[in-house]
PDB file of N, CA and C in Angstrom:
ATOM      1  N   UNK A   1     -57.809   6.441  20.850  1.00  0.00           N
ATOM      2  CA  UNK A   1     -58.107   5.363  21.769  1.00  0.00           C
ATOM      3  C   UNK A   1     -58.405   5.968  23.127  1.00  0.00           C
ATOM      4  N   UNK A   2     -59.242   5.410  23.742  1.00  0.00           N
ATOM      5  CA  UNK A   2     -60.026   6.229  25.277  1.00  0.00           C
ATOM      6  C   UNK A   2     -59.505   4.642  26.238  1.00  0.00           C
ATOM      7  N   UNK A   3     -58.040   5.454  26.729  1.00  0.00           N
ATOM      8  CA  UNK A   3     -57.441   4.136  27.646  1.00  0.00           C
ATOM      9  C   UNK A   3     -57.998   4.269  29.018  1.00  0.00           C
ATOM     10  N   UNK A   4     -58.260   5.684  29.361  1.00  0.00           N
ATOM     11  CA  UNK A   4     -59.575   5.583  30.482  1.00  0.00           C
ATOM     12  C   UNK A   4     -60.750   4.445  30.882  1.00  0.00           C
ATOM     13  N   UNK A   5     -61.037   4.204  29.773  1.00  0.00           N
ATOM     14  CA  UNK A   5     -62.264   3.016  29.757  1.00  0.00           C
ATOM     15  C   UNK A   5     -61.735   1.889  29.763  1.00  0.00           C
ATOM     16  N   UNK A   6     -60.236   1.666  29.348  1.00  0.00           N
ATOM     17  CA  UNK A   6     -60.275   0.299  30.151  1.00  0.00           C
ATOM     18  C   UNK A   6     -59.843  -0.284  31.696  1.00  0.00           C
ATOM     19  N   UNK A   7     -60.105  -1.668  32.032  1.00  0.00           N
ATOM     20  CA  UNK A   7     -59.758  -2.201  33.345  1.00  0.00           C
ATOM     21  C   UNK A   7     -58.710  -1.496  34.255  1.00  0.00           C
ATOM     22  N   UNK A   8     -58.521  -0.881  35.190  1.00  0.00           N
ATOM     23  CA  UNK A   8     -57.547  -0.809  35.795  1.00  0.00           C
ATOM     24  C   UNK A   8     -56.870  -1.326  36.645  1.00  0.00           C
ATOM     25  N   UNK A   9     -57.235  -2.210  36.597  1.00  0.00           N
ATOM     26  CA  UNK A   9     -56.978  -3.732  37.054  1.00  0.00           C
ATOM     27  C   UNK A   9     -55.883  -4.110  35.794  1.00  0.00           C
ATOM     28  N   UNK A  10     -54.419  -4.488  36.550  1.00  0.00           N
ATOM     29  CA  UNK A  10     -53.186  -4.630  36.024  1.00  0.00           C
ATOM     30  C   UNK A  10     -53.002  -4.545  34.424  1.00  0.00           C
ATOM     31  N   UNK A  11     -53.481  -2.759  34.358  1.00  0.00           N
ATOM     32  CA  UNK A  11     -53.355  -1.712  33.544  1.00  0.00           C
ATOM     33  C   UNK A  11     -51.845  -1.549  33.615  1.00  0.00           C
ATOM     34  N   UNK A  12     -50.712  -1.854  32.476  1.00  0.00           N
ATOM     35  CA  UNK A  12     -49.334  -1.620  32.642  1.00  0.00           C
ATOM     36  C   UNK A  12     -49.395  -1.729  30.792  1.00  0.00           C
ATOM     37  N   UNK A  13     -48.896  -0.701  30.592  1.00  0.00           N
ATOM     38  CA  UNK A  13     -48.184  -0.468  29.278  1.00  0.00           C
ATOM     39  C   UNK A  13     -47.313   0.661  28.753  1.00  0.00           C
ATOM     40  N   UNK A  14     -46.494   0.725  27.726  1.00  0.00           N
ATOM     41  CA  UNK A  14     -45.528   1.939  27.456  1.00  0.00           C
ATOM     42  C   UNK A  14     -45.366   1.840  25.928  1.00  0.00           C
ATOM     43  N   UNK A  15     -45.048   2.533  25.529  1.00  0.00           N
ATOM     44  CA  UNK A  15     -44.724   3.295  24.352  1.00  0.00           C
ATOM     45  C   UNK A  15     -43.389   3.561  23.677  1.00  0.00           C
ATOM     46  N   UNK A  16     -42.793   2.921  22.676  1.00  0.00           N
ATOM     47  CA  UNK A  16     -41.377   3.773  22.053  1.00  0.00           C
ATOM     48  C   UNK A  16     -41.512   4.066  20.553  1.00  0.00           C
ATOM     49  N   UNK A  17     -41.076   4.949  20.313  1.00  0.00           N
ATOM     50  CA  UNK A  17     -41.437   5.218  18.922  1.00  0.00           C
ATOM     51  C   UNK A  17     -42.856   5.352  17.946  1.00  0.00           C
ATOM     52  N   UNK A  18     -43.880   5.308  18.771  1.00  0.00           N
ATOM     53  CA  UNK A  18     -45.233   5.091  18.211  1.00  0.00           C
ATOM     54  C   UNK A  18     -45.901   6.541  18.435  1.00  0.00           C
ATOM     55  N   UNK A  19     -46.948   6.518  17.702  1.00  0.00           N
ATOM     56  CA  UNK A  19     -47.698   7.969  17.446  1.00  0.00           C
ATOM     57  C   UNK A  19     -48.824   7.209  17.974  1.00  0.00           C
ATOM     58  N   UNK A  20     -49.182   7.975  19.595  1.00  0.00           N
ATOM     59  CA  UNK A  20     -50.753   7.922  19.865  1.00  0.00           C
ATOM     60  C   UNK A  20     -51.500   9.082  20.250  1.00  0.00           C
ATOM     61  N   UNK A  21     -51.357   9.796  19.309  1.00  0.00           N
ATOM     62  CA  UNK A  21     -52.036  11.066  19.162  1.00  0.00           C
ATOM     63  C   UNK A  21     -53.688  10.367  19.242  1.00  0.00           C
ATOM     64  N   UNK A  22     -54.260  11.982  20.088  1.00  0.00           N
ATOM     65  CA  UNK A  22     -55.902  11.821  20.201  1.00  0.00           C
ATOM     66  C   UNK A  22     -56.192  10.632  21.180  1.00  0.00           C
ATOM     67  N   UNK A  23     -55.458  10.168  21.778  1.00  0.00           N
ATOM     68  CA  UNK A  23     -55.844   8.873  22.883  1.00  0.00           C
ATOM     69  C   UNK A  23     -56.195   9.781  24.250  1.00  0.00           C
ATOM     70  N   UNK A  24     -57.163   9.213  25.043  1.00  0.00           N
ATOM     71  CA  UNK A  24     -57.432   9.560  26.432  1.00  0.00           C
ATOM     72  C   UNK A  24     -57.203   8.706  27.253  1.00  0.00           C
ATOM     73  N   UNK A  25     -56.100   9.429  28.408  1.00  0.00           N
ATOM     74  CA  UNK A  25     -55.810   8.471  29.515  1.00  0.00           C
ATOM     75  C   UNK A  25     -55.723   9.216  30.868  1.00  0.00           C
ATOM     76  N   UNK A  26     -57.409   9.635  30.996  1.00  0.00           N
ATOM     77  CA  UNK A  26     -57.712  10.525  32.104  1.00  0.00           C
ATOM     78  C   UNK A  26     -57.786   9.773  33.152  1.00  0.00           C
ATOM     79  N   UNK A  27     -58.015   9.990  34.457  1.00  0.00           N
ATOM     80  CA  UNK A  27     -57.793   9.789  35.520  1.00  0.00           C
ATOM     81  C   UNK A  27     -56.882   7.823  35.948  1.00  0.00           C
ATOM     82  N   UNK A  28     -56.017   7.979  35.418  1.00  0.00           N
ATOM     83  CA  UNK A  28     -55.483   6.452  34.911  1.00  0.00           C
ATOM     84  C   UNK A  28     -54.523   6.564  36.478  1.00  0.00           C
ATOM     85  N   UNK A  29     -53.509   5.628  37.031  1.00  0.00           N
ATOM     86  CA  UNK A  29     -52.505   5.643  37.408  1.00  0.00           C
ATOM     87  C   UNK A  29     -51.983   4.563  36.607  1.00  0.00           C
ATOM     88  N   UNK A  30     -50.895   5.685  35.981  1.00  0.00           N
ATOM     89  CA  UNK A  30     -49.477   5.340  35.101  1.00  0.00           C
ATOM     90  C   UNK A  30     -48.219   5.526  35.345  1.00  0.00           C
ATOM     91  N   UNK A  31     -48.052   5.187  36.402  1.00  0.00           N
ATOM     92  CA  UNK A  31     -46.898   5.556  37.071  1.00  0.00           C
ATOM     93  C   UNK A  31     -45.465   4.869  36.742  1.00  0.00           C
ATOM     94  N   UNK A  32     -44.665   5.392  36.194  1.00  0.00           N
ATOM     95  CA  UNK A  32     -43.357   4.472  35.693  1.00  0.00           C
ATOM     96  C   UNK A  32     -43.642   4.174  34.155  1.00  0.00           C
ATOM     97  N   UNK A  33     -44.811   4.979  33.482  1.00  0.00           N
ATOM     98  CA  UNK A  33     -44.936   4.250  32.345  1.00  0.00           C
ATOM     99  C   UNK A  33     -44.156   5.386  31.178  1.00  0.00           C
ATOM    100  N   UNK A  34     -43.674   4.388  30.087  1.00  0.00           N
ATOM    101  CA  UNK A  34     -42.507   4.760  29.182  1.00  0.00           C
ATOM    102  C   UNK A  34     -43.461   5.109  28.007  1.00  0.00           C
ATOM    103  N   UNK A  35     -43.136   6.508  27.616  1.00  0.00           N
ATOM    104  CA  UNK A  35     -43.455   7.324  26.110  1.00  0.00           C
ATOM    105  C   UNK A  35     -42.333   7.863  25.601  1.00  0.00           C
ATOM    106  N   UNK A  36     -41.389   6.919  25.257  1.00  0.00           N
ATOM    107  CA  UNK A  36     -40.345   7.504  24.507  1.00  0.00           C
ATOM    108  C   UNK A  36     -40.541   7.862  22.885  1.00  0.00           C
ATOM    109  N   UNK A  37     -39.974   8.690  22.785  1.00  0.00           N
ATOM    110  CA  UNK A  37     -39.791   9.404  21.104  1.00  0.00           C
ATOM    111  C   UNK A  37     -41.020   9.139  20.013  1.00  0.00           C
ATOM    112  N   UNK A  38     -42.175   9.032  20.940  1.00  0.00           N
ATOM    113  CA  UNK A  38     -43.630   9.086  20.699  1.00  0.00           C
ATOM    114  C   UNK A  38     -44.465  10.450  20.084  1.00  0.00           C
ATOM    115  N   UNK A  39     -45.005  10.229  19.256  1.00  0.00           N
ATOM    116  CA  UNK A  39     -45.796  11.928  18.753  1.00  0.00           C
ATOM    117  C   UNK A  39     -47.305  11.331  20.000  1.00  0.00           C
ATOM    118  N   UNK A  40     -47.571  12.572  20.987  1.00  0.00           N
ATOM    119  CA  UNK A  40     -48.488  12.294  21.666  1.00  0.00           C
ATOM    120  C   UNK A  40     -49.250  13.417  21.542  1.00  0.00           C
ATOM    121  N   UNK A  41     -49.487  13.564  20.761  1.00  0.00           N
ATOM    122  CA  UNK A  41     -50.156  15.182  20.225  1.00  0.00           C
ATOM    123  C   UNK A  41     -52.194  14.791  20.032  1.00  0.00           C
ATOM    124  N   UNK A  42     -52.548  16.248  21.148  1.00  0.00           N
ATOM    125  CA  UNK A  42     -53.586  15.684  21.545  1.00  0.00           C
ATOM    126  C   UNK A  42     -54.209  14.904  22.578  1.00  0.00           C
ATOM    127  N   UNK A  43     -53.538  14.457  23.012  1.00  0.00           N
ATOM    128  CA  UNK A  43     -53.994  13.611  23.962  1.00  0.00           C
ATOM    129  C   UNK A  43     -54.533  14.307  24.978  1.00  0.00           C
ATOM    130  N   UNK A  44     -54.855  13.081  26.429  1.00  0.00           N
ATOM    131  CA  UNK A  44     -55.583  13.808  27.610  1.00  0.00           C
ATOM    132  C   UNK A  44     -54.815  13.317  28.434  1.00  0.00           C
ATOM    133  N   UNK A  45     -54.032  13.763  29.863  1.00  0.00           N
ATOM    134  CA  UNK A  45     -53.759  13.122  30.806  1.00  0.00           C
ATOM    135  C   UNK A  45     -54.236  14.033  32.138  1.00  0.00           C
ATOM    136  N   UNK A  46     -55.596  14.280  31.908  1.00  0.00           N
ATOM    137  CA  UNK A  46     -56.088  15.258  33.245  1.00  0.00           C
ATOM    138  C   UNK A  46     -56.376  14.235  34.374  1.00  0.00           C
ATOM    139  N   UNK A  47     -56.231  14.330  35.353  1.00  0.00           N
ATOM    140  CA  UNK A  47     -56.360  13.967  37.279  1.00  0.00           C
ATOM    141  C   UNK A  47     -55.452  12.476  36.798  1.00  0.00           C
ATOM    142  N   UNK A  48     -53.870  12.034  36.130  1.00  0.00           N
ATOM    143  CA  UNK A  48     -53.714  11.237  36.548  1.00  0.00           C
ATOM    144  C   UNK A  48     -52.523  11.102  37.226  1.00  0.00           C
ATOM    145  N   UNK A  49     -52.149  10.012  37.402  1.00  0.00           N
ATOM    146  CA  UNK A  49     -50.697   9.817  38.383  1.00  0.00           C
ATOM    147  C   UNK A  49     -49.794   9.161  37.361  1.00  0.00           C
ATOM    148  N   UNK A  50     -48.528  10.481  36.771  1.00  0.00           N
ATOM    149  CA  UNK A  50     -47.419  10.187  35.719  1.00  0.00           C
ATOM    150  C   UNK A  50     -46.441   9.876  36.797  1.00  0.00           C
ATOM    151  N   UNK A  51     -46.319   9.946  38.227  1.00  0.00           N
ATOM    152  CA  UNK A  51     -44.553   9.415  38.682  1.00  0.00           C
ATOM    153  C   UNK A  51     -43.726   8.859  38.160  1.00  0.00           C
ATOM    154  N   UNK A  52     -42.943   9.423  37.914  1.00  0.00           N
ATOM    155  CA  UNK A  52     -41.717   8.905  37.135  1.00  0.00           C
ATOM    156  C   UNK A  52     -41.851   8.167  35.761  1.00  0.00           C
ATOM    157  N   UNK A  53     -42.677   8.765  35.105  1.00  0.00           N
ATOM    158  CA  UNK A  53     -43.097   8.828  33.878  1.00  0.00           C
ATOM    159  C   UNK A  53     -42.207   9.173  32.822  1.00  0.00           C
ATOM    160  N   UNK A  54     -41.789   8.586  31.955  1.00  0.00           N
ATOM    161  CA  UNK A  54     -40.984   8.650  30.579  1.00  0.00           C
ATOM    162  C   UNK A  54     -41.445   9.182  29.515  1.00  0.00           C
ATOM    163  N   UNK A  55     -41.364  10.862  29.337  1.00  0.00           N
ATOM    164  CA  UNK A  55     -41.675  11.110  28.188  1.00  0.00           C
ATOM    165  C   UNK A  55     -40.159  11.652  27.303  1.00  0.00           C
ATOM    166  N   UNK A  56     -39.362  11.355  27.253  1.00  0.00           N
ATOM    167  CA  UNK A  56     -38.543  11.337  26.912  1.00  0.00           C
ATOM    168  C   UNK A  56     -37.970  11.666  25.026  1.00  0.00           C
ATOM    169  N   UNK A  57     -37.778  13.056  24.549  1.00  0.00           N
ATOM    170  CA  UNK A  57     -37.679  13.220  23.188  1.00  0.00           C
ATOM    171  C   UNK A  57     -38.999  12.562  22.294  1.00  0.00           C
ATOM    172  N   UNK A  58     -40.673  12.579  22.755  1.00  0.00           N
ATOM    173  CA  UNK A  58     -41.435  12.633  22.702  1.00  0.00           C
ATOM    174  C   UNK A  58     -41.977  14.104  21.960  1.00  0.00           C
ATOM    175  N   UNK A  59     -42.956  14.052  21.437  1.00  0.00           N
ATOM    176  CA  UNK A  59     -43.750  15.687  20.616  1.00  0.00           C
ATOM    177  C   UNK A  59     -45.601  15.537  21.862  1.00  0.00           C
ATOM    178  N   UNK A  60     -45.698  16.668  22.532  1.00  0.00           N
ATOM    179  CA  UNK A  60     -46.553  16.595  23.347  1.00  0.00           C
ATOM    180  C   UNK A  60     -47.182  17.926  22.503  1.00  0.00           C
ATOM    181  N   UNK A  61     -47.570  17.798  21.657  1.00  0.00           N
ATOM    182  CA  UNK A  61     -48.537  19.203  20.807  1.00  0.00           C
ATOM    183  C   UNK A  61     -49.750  18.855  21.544  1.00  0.00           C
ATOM    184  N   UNK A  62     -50.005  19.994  21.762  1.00  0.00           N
ATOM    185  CA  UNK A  62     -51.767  20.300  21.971  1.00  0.00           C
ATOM    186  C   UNK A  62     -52.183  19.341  23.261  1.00  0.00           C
ATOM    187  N   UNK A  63     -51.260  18.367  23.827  1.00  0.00           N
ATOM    188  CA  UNK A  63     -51.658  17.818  25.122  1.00  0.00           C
ATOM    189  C   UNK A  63     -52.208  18.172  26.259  1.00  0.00           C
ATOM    190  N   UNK A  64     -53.173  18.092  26.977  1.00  0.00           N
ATOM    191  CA  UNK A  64     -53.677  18.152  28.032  1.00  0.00           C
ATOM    192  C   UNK A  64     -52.940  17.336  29.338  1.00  0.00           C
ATOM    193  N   UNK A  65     -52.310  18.389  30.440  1.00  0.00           N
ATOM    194  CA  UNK A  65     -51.514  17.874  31.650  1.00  0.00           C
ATOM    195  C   UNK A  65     -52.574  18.832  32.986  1.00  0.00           C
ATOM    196  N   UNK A  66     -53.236  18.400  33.636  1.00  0.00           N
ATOM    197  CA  UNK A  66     -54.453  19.198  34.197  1.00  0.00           C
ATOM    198  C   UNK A  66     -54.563  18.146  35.541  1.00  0.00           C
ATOM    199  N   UNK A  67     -54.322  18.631  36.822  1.00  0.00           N
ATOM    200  CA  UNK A  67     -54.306  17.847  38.222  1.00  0.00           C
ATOM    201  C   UNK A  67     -53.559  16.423  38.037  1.00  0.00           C
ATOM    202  N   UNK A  68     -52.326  17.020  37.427  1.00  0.00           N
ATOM    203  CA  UNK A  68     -51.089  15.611  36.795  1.00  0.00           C
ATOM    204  C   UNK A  68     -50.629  15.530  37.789  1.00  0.00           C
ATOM    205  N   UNK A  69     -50.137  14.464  38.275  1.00  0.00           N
ATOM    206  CA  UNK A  69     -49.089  14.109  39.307  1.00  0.00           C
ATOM    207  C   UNK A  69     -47.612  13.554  38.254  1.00  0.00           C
ATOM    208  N   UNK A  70     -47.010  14.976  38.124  1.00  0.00           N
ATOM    209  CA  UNK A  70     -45.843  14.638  37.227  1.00  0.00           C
ATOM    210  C   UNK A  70     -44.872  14.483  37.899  1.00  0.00           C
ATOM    211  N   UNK A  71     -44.448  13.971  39.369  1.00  0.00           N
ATOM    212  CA  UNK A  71     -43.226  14.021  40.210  1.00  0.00           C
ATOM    213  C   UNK A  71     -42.397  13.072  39.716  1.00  0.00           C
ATOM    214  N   UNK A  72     -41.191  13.544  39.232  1.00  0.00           N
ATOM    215  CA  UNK A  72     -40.124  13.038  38.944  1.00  0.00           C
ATOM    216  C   UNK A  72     -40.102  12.880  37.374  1.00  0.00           C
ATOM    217  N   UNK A  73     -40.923  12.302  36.822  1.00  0.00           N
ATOM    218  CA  UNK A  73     -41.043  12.375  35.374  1.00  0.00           C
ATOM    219  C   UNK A  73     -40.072  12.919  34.505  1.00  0.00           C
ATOM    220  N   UNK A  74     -39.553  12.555  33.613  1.00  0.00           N
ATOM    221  CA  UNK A  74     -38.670  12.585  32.564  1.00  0.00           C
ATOM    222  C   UNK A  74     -40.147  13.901  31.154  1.00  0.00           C
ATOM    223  N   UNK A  75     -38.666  14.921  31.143  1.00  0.00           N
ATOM    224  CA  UNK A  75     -39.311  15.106  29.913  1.00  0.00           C
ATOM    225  C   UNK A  75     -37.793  15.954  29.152  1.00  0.00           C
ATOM    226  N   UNK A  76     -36.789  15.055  29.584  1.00  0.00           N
ATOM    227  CA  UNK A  76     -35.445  15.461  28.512  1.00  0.00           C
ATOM    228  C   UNK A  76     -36.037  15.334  27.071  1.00  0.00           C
ATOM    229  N   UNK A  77     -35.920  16.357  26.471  1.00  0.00           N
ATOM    230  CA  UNK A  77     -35.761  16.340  25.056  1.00  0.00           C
ATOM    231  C   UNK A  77     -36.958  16.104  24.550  1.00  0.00           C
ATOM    232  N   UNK A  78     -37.940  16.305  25.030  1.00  0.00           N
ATOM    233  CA  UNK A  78     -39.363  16.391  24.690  1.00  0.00           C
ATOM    234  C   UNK A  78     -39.443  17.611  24.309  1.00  0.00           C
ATOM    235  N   UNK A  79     -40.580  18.221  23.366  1.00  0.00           N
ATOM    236  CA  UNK A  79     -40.828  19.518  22.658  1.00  0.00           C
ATOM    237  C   UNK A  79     -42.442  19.361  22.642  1.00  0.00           C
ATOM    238  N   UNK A  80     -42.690  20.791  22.836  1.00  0.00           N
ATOM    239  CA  UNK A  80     -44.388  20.995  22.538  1.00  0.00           C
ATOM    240  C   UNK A  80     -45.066  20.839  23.399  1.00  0.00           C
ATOM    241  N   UNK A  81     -44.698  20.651  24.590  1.00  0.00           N
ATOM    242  CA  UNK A  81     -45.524  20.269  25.827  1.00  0.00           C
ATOM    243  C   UNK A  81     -45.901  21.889  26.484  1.00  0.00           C
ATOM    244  N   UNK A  82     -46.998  21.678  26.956  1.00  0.00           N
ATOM    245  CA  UNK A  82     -47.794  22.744  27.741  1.00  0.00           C
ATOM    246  C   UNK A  82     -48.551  22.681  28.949  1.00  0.00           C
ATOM    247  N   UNK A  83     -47.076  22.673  30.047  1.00  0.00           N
ATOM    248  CA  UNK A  83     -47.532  22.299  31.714  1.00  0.00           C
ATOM    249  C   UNK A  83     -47.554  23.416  32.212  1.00  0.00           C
ATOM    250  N   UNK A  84     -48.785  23.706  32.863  1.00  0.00           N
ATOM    251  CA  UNK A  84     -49.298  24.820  34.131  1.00  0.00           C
ATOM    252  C   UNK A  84     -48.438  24.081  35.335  1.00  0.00           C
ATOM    253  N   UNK A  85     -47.714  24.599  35.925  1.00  0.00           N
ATOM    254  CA  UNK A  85     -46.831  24.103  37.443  1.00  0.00           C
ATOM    255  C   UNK A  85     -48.288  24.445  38.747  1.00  0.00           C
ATOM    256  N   UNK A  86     -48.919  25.490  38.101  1.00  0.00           N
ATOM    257  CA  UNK A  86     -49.549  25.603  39.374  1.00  0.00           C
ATOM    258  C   UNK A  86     -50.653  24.568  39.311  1.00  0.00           C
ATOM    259  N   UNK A  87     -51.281  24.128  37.895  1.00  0.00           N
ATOM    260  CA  UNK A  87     -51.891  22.945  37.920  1.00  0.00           C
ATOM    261  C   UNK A  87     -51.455  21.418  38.301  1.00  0.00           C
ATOM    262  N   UNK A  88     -50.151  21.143  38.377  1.00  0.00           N
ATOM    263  CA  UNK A  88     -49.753  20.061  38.180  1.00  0.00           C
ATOM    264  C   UNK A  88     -48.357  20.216  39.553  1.00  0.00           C
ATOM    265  N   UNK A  89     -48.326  18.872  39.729  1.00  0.00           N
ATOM    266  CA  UNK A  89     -47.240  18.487  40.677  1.00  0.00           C
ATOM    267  C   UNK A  89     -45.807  17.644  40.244  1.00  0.00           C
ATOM    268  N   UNK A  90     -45.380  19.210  39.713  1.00  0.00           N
ATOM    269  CA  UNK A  90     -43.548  18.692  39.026  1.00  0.00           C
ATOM    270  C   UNK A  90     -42.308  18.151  39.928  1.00  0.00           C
ATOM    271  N   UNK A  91     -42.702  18.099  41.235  1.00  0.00           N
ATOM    272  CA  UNK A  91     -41.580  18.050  41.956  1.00  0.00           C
ATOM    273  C   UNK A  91     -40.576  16.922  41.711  1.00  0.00           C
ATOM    274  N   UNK A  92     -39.089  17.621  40.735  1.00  0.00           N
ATOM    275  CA  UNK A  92     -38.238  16.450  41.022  1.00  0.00           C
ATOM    276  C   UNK A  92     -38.339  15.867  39.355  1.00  0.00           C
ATOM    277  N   UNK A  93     -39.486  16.851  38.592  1.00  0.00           N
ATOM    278  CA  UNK A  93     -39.373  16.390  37.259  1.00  0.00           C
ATOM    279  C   UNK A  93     -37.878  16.974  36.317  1.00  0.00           C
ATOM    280  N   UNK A  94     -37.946  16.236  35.069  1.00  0.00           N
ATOM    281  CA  UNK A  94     -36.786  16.919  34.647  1.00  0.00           C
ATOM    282  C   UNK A  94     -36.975  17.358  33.478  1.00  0.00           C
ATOM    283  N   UNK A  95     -36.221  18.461  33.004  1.00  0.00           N
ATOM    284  CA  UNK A  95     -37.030  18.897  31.730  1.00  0.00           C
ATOM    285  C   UNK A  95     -35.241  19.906  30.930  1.00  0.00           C
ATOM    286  N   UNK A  96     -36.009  19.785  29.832  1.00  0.00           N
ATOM    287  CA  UNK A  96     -34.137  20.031  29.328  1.00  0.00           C
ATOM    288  C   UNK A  96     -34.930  21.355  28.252  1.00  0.00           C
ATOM    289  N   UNK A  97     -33.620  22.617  28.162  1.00  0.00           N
ATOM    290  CA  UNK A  97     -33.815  23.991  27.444  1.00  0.00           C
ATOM    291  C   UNK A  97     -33.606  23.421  25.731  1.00  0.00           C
ATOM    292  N   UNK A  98     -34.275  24.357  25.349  1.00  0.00           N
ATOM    293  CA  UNK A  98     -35.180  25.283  25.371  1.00  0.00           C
ATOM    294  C   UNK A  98     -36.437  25.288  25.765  1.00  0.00           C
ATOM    295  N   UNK A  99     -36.922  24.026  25.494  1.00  0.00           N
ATOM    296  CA  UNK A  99     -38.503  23.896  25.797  1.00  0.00           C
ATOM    297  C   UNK A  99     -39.076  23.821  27.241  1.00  0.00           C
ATOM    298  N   UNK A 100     -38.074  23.935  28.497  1.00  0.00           N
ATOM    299  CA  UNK A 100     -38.289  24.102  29.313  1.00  0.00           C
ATOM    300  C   UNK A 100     -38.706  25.378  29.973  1.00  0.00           C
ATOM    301  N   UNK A 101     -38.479  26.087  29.091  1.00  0.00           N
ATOM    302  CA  UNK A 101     -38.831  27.753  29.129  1.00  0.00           C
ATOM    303  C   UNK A 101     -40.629  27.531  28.958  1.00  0.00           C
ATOM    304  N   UNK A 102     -41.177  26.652  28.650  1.00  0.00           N
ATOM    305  CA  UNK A 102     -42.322  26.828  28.140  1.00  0.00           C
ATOM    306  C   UNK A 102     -42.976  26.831  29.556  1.00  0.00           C
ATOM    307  N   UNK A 103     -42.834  26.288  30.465  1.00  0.00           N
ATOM    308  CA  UNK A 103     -43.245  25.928  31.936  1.00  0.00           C
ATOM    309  C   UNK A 103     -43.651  27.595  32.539  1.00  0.00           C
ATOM    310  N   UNK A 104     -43.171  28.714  31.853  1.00  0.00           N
ATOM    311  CA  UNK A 104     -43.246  30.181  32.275  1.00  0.00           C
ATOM    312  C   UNK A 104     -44.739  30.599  31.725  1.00  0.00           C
ATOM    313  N   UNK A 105     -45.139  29.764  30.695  1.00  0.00           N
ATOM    314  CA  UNK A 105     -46.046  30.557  30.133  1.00  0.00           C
ATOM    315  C   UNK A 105     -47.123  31.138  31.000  1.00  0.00           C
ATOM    316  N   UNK A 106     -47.513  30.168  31.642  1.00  0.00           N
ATOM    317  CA  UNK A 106     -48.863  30.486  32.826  1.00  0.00           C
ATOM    318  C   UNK A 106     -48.998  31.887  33.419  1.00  0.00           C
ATOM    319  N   UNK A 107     -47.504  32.033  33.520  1.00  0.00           N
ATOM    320  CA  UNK A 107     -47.057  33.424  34.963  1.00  0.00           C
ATOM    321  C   UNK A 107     -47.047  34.641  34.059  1.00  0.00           C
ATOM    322  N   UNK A 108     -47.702  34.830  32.218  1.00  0.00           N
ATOM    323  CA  UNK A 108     -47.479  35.812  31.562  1.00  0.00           C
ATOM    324  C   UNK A 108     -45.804  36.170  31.279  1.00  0.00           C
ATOM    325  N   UNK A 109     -44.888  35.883  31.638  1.00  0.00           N
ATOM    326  CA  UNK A 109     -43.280  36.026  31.730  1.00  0.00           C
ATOM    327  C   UNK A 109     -42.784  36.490  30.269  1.00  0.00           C
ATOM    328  N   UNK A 110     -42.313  37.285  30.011  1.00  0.00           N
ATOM    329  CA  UNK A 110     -41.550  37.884  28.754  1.00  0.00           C
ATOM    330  C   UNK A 110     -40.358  37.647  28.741  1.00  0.00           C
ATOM    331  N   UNK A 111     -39.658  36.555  28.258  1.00  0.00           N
ATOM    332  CA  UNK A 111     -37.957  36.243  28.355  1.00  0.00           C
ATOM    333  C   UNK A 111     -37.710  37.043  26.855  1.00  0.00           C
ATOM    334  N   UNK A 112     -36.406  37.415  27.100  1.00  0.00           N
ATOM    335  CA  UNK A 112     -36.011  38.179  25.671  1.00  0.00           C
ATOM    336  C   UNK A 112     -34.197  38.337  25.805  1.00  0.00           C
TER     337      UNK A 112
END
């Protein structure tokens, strides 16, 4: 689904438990919006505004996060996600181990 193309004009929706893999929701403001324990694998969220965004024990495989405004955003217990920090604006996000280690990848980093 290409949620880009629709109205953004009182654009408000969220997600629990549902698989919307392959959906695009590029340059959207989604701010406050809930993706709980969602497979979001695939998707697009390049140039949008996640503030305080709920991805919460969610599967983010193969997702696109590219000029994100992820401030504050929830990503306890989420797995598979692949955020560039220097692309994206985490300030204040939260993110729970192991998979929070993944946030290193960009900088080349060898944890062992």
């Amino acid at each position: 689904v290409n949620f880009s193309r629709c109205s953004k004009l009182l654009l408000d929706f969220g997600f629990s438990k549902c698989n919307i893999s392959n959906s695009i929701f590029s340059s959207l403001n989604l701010k406050g919006m809930k993706l709980v324990g969602c497979k979001i694998m695939d998707c697009d969220f390049e140039n949008c505004d996640l503030q305080q965004a709920n991805f919460e024990g969610s599967d983010l495989l193969n997702t696109i996060f590219s000029n994100t405004n992820l401030g504050a955003a929830s990503f306890l217990n989420a797995v598979n996600y692949r955020i560039d920090p220097r692309q994206n604006n985490l300030k204040k996000a939260k993110f729970s181990l192991p998979d929070a280690i993944t946030l290193l990848d960009c900088f080349g980093v060898e944890i062992v």
